[in-house]
C-alpha atoms as a PDB file:
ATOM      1  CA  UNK A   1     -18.169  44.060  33.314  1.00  0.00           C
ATOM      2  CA  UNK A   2     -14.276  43.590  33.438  1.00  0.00           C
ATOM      3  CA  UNK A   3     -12.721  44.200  30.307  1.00  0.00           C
ATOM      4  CA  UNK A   4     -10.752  40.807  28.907  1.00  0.00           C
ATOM      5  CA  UNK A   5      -7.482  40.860  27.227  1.00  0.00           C
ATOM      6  CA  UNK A   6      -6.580  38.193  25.227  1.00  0.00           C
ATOM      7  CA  UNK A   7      -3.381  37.828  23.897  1.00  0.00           C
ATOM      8  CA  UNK A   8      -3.158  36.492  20.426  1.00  0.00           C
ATOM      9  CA  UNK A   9       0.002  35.331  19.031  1.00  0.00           C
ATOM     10  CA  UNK A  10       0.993  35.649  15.108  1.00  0.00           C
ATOM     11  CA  UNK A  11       2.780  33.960  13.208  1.00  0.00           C
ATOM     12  CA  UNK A  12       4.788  35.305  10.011  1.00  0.00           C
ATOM     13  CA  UNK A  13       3.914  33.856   6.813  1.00  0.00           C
ATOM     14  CA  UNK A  14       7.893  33.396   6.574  1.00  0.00           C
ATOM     15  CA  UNK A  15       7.751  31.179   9.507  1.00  0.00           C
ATOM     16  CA  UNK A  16       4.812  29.084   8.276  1.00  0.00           C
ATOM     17  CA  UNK A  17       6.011  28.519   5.293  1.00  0.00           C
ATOM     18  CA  UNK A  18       9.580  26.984   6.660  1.00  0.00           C
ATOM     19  CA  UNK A  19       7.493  24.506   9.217  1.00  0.00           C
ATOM     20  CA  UNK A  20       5.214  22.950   6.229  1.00  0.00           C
ATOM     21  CA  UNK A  21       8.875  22.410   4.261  1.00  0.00           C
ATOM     22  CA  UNK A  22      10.240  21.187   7.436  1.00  0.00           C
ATOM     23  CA  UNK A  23       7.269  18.646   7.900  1.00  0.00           C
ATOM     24  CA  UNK A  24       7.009  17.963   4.178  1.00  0.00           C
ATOM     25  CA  UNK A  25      10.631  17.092   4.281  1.00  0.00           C
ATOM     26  CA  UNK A  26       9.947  14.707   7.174  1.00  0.00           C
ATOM     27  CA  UNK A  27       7.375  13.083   5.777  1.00  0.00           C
ATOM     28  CA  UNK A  28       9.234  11.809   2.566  1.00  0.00           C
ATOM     29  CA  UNK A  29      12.171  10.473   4.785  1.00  0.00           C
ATOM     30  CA  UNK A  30       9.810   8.222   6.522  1.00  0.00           C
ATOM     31  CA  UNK A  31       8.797   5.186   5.037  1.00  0.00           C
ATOM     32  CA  UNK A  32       6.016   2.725   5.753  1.00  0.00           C
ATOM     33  CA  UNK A  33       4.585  -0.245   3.955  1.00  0.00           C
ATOM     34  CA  UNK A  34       3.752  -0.078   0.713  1.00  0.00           C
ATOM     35  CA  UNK A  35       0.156   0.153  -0.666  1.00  0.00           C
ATOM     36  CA  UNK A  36       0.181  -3.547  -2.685  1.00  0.00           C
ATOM     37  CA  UNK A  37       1.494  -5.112   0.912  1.00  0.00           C
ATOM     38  CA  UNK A  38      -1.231  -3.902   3.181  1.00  0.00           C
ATOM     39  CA  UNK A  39      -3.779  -5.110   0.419  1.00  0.00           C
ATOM     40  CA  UNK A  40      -1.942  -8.601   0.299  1.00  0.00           C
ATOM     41  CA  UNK A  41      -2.499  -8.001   3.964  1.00  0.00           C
ATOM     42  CA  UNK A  42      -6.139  -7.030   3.773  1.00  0.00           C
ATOM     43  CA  UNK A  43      -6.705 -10.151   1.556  1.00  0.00           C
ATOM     44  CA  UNK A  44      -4.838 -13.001   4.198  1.00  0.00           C
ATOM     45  CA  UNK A  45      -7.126 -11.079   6.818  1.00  0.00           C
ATOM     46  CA  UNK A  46     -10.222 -11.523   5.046  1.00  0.00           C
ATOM     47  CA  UNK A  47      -9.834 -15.335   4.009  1.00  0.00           C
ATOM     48  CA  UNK A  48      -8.593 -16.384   7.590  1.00  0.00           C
ATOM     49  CA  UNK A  49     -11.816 -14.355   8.774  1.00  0.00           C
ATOM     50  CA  UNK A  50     -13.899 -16.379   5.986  1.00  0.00           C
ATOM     51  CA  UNK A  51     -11.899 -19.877   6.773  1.00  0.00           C
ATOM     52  CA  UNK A  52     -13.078 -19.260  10.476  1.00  0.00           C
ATOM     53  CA  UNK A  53     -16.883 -17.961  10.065  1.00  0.00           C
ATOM     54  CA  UNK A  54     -16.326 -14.536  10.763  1.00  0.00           C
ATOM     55  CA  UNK A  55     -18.231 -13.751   6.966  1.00  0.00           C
ATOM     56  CA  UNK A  56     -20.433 -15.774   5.264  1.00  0.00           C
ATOM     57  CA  UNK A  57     -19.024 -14.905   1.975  1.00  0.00           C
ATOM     58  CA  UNK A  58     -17.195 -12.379  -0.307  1.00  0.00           C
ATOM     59  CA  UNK A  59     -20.630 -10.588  -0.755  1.00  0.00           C
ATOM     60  CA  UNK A  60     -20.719  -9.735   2.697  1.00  0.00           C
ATOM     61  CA  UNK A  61     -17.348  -8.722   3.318  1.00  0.00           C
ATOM     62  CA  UNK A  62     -17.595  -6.222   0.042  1.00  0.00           C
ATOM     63  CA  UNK A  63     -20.985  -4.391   1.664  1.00  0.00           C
ATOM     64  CA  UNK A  64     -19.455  -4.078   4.853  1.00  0.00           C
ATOM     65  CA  UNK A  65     -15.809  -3.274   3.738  1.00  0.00           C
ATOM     66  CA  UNK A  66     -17.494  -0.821   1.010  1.00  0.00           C
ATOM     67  CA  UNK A  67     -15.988  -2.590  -1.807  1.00  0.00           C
ATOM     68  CA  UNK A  68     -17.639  -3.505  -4.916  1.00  0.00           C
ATOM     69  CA  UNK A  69     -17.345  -7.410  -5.465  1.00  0.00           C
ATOM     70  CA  UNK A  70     -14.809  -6.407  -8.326  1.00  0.00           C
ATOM     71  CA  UNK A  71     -12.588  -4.732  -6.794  1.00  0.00           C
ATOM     72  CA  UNK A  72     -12.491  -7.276  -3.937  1.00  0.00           C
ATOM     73  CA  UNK A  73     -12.143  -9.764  -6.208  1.00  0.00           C
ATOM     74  CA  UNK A  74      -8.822  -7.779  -7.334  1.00  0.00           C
ATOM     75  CA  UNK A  75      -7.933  -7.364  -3.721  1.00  0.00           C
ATOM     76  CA  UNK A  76      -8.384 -11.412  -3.310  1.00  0.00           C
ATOM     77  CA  UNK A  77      -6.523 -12.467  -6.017  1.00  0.00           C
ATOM     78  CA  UNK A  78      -3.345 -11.070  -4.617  1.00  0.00           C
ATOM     79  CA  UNK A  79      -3.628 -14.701  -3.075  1.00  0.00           C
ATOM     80  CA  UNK A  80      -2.948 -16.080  -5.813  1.00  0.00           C
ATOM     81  CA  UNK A  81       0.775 -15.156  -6.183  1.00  0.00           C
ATOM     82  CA  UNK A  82       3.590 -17.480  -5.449  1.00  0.00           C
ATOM     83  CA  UNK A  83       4.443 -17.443  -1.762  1.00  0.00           C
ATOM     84  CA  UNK A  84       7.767 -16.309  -2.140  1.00  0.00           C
ATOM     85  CA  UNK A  85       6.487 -13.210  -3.937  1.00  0.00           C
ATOM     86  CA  UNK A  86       3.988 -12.592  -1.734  1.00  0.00           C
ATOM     87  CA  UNK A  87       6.400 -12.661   1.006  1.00  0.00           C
ATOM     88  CA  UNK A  88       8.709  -9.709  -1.034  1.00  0.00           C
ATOM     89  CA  UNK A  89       5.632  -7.883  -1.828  1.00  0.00           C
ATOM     90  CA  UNK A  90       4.693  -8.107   2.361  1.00  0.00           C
ATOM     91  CA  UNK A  91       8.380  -6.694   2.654  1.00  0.00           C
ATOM     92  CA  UNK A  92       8.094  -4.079   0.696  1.00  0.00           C
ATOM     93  CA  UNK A  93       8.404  -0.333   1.604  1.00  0.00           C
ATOM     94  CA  UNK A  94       7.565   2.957   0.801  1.00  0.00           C
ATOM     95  CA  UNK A  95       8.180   6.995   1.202  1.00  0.00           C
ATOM     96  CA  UNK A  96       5.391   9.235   0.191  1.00  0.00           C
ATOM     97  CA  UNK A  97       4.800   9.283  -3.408  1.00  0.00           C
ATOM     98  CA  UNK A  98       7.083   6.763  -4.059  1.00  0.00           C
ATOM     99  CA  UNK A  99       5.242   2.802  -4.674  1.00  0.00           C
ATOM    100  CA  UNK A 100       7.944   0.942  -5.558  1.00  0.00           C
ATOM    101  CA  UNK A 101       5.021  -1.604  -7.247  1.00  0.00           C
ATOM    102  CA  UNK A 102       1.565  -1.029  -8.127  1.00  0.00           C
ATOM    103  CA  UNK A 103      -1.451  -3.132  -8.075  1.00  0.00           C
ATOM    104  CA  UNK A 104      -2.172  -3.137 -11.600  1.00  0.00           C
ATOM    105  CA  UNK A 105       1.558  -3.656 -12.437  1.00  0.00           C
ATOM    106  CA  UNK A 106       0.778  -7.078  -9.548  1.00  0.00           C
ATOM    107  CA  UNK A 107      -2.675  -7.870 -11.513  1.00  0.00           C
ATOM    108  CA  UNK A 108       0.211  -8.575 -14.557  1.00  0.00           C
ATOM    109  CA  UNK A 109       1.926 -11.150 -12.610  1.00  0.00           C
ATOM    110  CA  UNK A 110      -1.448 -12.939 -11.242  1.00  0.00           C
ATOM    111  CA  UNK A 111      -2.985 -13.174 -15.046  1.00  0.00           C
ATOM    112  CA  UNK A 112      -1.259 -16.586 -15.419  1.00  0.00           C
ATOM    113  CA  UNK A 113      -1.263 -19.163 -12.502  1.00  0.00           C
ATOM    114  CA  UNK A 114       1.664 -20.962 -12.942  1.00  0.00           C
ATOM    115  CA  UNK A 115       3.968 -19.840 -10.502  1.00  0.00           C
ATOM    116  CA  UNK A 116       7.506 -20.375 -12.305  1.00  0.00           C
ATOM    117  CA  UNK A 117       5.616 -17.706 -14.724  1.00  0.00           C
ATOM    118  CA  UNK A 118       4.790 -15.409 -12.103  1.00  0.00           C
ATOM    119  CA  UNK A 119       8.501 -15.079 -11.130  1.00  0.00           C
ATOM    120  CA  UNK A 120       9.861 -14.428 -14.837  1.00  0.00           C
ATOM    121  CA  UNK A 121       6.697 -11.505 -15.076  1.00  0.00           C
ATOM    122  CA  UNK A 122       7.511 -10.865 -11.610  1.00  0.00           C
ATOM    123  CA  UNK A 123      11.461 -10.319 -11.981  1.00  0.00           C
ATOM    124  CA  UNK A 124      10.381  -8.084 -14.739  1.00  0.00           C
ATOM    125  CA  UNK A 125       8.201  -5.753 -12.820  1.00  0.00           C
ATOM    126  CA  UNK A 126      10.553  -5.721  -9.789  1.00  0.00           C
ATOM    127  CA  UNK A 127      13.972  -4.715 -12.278  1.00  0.00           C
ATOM    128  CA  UNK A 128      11.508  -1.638 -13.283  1.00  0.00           C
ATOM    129  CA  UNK A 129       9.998  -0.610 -10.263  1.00  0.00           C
ATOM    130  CA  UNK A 130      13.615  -0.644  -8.589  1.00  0.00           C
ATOM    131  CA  UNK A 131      15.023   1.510 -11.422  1.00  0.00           C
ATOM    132  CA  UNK A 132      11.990   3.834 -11.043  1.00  0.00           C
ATOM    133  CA  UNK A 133      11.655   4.657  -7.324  1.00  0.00           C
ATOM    134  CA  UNK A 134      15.434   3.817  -6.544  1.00  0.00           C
ATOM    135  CA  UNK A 135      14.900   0.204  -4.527  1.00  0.00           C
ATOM    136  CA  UNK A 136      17.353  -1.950  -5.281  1.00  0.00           C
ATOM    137  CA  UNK A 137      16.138  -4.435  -2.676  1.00  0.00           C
ATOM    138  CA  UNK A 138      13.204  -5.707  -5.325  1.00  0.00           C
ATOM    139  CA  UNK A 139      15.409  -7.422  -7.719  1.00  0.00           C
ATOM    140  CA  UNK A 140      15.776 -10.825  -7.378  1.00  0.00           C
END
């Protein structure tokens, strides 16, 4: 038998640490969109799939998405906002860590559905959430 030599290479713990900041740092300059507008998302997707017979009803779509029928029916009601918030909230985006709106603070503005109310709660939220995470883009 020929004896093998493998060459293993090693890394300092230095150097390791320096690429995780260096990717960590990367990752919060990158933004994507934001949690509530790929659920408003999810939601259009499901009722066009519904409107056109792709699920029989929101029963089906919960066992097969994994979703309790509450919590779709939280994920559903995002339809219920006025269109020109929905369209905001579909603009929105995000860096890690930083939502610049939650669901639940979303759930506040769909408790009433009269949509010049919506906008005053709405308005509301958006001032906070662009004071918190540093959007200014929300207000309005």
């Amino acid at each position: 038998m020929k004896d093998r030599i493998e060459r293993i290479s090693f890394r300092t713990r230095k150097q390791s640490r320096q690429d995780r900041r260096a990717r960590r740092e990367a990752d919060l300059r990158q933004t994507r969109p934001a949690r509530v507008a790929r659920l408003l998302a999810l939601a259009h997707d499901i009722e066009r799939r519904i409107q056109a017979g792709g699920f029989k009803d929101y029963a089906e779509v919960a066992r097969l998405h994994g979703l309790t029928r509450a919590r779709l029916t939280q994920v559903m009601n995002l339809l219920l906002l006025a269109p020109d918030i929905q369209a905001k909230v579909l603009e929105m985006m995000a860096r890690a860590g930083r939502e610049p709106v939650t669901e639940r603070q979303l759930r506040e503005v769909t408790n009433t559905v009269v949509w010049a109310e919506q906008r005053v709660v709405w308005s509301q939220i958006a001032q906070r959430g662009a004071c918190r995470s540093g959007l200014l883009l929300l207000a309005g």
